[in-house]
Protein backbone atom coordinates (compact mmCIF):
# COMPACT_ATOMS: atom_id res chain seq x y z
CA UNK A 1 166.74 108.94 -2.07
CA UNK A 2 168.11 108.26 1.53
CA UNK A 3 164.38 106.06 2.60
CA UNK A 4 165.21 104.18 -1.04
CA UNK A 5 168.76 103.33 -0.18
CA UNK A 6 167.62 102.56 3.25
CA UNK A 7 165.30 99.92 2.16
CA UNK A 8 167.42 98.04 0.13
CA UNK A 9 170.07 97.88 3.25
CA UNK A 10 167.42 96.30 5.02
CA UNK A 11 166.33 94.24 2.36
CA UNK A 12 169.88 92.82 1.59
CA UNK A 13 170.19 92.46 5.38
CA UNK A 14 166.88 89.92 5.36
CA UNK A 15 168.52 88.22 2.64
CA UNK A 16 172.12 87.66 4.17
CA UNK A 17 170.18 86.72 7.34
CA UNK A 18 168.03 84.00 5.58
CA UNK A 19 171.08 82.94 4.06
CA UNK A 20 172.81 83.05 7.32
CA UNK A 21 169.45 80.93 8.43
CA UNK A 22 170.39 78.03 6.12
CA UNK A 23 173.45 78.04 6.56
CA UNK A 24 173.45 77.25 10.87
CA UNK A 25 171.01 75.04 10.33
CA UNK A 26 172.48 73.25 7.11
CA UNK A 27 172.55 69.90 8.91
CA UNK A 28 168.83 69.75 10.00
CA UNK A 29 167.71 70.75 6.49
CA UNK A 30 169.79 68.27 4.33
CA UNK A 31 169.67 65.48 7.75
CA UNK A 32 165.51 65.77 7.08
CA UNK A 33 165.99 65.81 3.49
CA UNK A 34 168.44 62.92 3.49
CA UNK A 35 165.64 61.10 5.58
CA UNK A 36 162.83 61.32 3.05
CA UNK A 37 164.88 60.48 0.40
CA UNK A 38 165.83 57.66 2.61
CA UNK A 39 163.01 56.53 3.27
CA UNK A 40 161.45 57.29 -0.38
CA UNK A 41 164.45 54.65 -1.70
CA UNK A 42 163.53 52.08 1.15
CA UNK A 43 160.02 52.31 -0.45
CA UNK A 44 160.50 51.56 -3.83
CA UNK A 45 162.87 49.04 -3.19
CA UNK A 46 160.68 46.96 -1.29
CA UNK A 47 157.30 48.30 -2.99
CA UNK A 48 155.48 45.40 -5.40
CA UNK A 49 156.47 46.31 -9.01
CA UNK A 50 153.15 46.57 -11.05
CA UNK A 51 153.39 45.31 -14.93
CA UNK A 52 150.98 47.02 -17.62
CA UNK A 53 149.31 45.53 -20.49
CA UNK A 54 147.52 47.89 -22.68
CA UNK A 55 145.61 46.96 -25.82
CA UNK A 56 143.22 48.69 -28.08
CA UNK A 57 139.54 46.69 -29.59
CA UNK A 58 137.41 47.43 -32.72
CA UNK A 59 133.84 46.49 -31.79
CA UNK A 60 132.68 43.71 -34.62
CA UNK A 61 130.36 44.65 -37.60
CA UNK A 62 128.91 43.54 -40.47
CA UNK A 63 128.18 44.86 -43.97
CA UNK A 64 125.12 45.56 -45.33
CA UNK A 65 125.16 44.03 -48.95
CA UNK A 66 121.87 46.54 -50.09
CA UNK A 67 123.91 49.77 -48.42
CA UNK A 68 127.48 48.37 -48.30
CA UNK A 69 127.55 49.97 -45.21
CA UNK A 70 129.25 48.71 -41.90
CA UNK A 71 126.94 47.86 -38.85
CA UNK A 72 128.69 47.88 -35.45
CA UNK A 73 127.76 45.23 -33.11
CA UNK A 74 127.48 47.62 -30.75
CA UNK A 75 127.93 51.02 -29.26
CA UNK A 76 131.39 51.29 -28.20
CA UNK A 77 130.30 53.78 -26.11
CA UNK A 78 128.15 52.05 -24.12
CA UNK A 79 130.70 49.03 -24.08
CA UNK A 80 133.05 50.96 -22.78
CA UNK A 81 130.61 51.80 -19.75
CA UNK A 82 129.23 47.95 -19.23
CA UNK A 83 132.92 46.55 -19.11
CA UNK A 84 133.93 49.65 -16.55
CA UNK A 85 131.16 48.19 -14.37
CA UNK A 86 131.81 44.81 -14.89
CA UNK A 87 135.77 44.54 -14.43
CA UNK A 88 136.53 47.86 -12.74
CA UNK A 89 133.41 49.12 -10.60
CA UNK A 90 132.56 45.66 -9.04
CA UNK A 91 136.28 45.07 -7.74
CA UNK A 92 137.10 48.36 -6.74
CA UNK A 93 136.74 47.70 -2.63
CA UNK A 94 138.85 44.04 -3.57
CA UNK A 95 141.72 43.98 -1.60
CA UNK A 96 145.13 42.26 -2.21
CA UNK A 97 144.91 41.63 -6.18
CA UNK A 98 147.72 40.27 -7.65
CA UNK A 99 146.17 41.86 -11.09
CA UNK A 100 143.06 44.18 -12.00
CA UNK A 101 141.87 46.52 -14.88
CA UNK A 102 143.21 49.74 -14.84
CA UNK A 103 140.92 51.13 -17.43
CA UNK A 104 138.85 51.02 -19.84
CA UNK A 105 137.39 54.04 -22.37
CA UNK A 106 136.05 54.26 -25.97
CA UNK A 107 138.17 56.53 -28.34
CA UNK A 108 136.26 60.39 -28.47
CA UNK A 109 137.37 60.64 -31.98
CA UNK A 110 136.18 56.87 -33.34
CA UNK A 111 133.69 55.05 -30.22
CA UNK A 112 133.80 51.84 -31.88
CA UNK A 113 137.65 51.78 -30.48
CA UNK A 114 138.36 50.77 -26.91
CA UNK A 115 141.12 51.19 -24.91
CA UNK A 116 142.09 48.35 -22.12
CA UNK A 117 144.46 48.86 -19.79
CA UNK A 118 145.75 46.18 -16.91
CA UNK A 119 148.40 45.84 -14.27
CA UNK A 120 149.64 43.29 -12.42
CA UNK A 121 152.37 41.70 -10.49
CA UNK A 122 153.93 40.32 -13.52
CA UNK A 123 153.41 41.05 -17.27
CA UNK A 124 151.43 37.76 -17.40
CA UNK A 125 148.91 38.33 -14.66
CA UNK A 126 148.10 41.53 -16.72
CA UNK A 127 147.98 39.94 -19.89
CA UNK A 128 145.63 37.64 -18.22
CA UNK A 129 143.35 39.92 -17.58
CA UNK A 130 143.15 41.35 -21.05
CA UNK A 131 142.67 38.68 -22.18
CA UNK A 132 139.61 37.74 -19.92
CA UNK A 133 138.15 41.45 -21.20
CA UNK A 134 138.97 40.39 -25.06
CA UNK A 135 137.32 36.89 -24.98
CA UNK A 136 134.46 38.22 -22.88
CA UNK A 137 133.62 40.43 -25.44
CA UNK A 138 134.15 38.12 -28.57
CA UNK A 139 132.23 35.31 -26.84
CA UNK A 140 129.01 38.09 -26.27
CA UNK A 141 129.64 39.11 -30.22
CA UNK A 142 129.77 36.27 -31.49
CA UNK A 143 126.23 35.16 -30.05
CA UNK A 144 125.41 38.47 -32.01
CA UNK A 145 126.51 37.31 -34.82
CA UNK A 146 124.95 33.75 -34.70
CA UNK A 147 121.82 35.45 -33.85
CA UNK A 148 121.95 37.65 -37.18
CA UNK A 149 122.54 35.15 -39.32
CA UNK A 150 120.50 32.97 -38.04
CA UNK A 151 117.47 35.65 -38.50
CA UNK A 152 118.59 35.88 -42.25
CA UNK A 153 118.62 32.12 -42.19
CA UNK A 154 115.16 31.99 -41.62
CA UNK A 155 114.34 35.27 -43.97
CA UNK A 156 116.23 32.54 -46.36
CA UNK A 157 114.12 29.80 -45.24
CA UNK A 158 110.50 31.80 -45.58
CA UNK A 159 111.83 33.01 -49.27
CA UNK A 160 112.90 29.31 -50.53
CA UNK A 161 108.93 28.40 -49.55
CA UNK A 162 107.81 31.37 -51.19
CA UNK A 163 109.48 30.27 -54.65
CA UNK A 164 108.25 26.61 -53.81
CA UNK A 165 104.95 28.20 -53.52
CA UNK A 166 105.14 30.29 -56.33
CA UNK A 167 106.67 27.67 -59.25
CA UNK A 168 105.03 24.24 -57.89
CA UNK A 169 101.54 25.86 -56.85
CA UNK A 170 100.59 29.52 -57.89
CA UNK A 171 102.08 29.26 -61.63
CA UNK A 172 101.23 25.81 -61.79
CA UNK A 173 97.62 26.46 -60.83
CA UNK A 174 97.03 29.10 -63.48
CA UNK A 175 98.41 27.21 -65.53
CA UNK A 176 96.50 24.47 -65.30
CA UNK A 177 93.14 27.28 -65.52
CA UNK A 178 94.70 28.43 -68.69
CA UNK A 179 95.11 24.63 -70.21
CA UNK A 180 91.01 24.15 -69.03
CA UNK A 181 89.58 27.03 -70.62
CA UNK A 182 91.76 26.26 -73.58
CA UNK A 183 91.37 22.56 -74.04
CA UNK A 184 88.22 22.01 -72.43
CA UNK A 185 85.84 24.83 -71.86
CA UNK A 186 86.55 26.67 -74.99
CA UNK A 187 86.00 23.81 -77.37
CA UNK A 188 83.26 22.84 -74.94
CA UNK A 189 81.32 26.21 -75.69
CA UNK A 190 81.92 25.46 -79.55
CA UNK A 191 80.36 22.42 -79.34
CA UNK A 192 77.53 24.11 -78.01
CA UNK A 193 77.70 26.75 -80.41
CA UNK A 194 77.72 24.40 -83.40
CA UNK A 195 74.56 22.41 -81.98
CA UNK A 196 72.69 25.73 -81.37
CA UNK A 197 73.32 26.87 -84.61
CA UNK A 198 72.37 23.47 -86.09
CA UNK A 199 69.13 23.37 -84.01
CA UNK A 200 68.22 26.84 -85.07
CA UNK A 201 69.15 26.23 -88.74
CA UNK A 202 67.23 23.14 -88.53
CA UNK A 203 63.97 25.28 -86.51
CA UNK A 204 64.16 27.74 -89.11
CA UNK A 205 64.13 25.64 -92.11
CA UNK A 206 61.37 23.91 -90.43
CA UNK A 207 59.32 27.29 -90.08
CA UNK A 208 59.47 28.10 -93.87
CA UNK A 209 57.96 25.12 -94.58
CA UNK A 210 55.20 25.21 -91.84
CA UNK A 211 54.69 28.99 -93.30
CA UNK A 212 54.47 27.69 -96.82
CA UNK A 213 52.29 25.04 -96.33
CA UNK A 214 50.11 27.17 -93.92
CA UNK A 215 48.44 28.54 -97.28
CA UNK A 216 46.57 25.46 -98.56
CA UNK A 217 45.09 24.52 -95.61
CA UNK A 218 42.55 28.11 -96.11
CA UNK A 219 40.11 25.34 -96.41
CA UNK A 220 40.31 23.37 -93.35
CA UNK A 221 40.06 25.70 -90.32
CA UNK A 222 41.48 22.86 -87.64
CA UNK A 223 44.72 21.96 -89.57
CA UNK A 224 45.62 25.11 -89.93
CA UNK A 225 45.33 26.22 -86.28
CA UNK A 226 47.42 22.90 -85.72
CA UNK A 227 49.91 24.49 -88.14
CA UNK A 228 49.76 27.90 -86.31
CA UNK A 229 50.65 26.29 -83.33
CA UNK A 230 53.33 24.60 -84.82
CA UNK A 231 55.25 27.82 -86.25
CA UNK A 232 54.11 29.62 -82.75
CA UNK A 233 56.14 26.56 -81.29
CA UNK A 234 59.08 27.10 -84.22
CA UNK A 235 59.56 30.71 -83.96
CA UNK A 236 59.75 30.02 -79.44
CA UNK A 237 62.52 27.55 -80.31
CA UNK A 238 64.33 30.06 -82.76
CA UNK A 239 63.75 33.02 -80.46
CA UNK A 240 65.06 30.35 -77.22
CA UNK A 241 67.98 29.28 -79.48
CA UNK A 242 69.20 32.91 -80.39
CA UNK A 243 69.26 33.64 -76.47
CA UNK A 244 71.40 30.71 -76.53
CA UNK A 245 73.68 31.07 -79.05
CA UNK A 246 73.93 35.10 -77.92
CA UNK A 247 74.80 33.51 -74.02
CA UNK A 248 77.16 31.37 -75.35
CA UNK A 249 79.13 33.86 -77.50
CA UNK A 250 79.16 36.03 -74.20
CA UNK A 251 80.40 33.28 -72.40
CA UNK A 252 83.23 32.03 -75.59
CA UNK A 253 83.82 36.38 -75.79
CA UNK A 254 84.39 36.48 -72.04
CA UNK A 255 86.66 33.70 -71.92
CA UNK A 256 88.81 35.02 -74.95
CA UNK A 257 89.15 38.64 -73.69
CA UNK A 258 89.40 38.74 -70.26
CA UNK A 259 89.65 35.27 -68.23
CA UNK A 260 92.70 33.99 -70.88
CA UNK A 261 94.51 37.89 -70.67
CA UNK A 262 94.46 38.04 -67.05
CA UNK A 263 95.45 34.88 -66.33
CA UNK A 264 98.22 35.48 -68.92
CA UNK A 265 99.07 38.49 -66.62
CA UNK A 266 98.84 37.09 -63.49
CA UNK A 267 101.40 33.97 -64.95
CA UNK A 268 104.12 36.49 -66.44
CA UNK A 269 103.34 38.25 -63.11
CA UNK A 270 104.48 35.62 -61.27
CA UNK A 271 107.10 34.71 -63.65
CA UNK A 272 109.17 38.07 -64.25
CA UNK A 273 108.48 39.70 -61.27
CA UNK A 274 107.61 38.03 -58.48
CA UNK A 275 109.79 34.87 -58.99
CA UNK A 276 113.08 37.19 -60.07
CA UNK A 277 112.17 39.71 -56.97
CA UNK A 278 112.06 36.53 -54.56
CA UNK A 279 115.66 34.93 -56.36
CA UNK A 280 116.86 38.80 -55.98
CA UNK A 281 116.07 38.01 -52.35
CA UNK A 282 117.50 35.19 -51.98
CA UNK A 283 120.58 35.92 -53.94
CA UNK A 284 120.98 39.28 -51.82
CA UNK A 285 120.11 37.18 -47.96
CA UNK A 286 122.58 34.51 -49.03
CA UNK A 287 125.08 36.91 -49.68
CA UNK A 288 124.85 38.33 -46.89
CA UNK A 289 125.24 35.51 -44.69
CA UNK A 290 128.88 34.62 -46.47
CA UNK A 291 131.50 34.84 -43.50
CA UNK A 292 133.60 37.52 -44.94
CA UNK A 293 130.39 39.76 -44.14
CA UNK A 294 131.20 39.24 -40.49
CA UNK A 295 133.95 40.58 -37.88
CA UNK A 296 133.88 39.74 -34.47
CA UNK A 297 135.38 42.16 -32.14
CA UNK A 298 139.29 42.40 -32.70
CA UNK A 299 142.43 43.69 -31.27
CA UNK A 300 143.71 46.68 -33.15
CA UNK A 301 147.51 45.64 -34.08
CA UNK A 302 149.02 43.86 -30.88
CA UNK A 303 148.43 43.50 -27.41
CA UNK A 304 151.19 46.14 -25.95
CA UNK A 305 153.61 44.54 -23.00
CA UNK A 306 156.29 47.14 -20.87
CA UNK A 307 159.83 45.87 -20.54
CA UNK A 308 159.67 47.61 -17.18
CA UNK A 309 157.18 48.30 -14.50
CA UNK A 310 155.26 51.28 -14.35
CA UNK A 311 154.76 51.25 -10.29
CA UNK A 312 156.18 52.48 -8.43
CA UNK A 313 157.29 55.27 -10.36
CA UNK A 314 160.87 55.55 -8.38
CA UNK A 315 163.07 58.49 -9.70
CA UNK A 316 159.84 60.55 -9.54
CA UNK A 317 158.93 59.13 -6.28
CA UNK A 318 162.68 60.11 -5.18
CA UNK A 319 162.84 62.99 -6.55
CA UNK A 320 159.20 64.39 -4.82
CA UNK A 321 160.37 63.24 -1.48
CA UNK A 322 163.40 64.71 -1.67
CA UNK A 323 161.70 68.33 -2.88
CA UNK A 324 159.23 67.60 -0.29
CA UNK A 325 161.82 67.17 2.32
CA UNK A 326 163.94 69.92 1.76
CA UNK A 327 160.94 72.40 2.02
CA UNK A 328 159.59 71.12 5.04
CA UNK A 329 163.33 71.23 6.75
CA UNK A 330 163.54 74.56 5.04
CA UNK A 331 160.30 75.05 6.88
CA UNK A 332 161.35 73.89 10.18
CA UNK A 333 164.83 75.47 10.35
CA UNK A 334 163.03 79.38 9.81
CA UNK A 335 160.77 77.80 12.68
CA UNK A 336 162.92 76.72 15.15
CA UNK A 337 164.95 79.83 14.26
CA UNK A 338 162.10 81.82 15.24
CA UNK A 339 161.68 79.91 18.62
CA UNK A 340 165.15 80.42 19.41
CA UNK A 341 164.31 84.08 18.68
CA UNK A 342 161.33 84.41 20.94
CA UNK A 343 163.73 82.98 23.99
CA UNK A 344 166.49 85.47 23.19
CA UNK A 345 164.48 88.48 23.57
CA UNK A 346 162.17 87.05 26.73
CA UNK A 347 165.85 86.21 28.52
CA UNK A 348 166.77 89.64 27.66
């Protein structure tokens, strides 16, 4: 109980003696305090004040009219990254800028939203800046944008020939097959047909009456070889006009059930589904390329000016120097305390 009691003595005697510390040496401590903070105020007073600009970008996009999605321009990511390089990374060892890009990041939640922040010696060096950053970046987007719909322009282009193709050559060719077999080779086959049929009509009549007459000639042994011959020659002609008519049938049968169908098919083909998928096309490429389809990169609501500057910070840079004075005069008052301590003892 007496070693507890004893401690705390001694303890409230360090305390009353660092107290008794600060007090002697009061006017070092708040002198070197006084000094930073001095010194501190003389700073910002005659530091340059530093404006900031800050403004926030959507990357541009388009829709795509067969997902009705939105297609970003680009990564804002990787924008982000390029324009760090470009405005920040290539100055950095430039000395005496009246105005520079603080930074520049893409949003973690949302990439296709970047951040730009600038300073300068006035609000309107900084906003000059931004601005440099802004157009930059439309100017590069925009070429994007030319270049897309100039792509579709041609896809537009390459379709328009296609119809061409397809109405003033394809259909009109089959067409023009269809109108042949109909008005031409069709009746051309009949015609044939009908003279085939006459000529065998007219063979076979002549036949009967070879055959018929073939009987009184029993008598004279050379006409009626002669007459052999001539039904030999008959029945060839009937036989060679049968093979003929058969042909042309085949030829009239071939034409009626498959040449005339497929064409048929081939011309509604081209009518009701290639035609309308080609206009489909087109209708679908052309509206895509109207301009409400397209955004160029944009500032998000307003370009954001300060009333005041943000550097140099003074209260805080006040305020630290003081702190930071104090402790070090706190510092050197226990020290030179401790020196004047050391010289006691070795005098005694």
């Amino acid at each position: 109980m007496e070693n507890n009691t004893h401690y705390a003595e001694e303890d409230t005697i360090d305390l009353r003696e660092l107290f008794a510390v600060l007090k002697r040496r009061k006017k070092l401590i708040w002198s070197v305090a006084g000094l930073f903070t001095l010194l501190a105020l003389v700073y910002v007073l005659v530091a340059t004040p530093w404006w900031q600009v800050n403004t926030t970008l959507e990357i541009g996009k388009y829709i795509d009219t067969q997902t009705g999605k939105d297609i970003y321009l680009e990564n804002g990511a990787g924008v982000a990254e390029r324009l760090k390089v470009q405005y920040i990374d290539v100055y950095e060892h430039v000395k005496n800028r009246d105005s520079k890009i603080e930074s520049i990041s893409a949003s973690k939640k949302n990439p296709q939203f970047i951040s730009v922040s600038a300073l300068g010696k006035d609000n309107q060096l900084a906003l000059t800046e931004i601005k440099k950053v802004i157009n930059d970046l439309q100017n590069k987007h925009k070429k994007i944008i030319d270049e897309i719909i100039a792509k579709k322009q041609s896809e537009l282009d390459e379709i328009d020939r296609n119809i061409f193709q397809t109405e003033h050559y394809k259909m009109t060719d089959i067409t023009e097959k269809i109108n042949y077999l109909n008005k031409v080779e069709l009746p051309a086959i009949d015609k044939k047909i009908l003279t085939v049929e006459s000529d065998l009509k007219k063979s076979s009549t002549q036949r009967e009456e070879a055959v018929k007459n073939l009987s009184s000639l029993n008598n004279d042994a050379s006409l009626a070889a002669l007459r052999l011959a001539q039904i030999q020659g008959l029945e060839y002609k009937i036989s060679e006009n049968r093979l003929k008519l058969i042909d042309l049938n085949s030829q009239k049968q071939q034409i009626v059930t498959s040449k005339l169908p497929e064409l048929k098919r081939d011309l509604e083909k081209l009518q009701k589904i290639d035609l309308v998928k080609l206009q489909e096309e087109r209708k679908l490429i052309k509206l895509s390329m109207q301009p409400h389809n397209y955004e160029n990169t944009k500032i998000v609501g307003s370009i954001i000016t300060q009333d005041k500057p943000v550097k140099p910070k003074k209260k805080l840079i006040v305020m630290v120097a003081f702190i930071t004075g104090l402790m070090l005069a706190i510092f050197l008052a226990f020290f030179l305390e401790f020196l004047q301590g050391m010289k006691e003892e070795d005098s005694e």
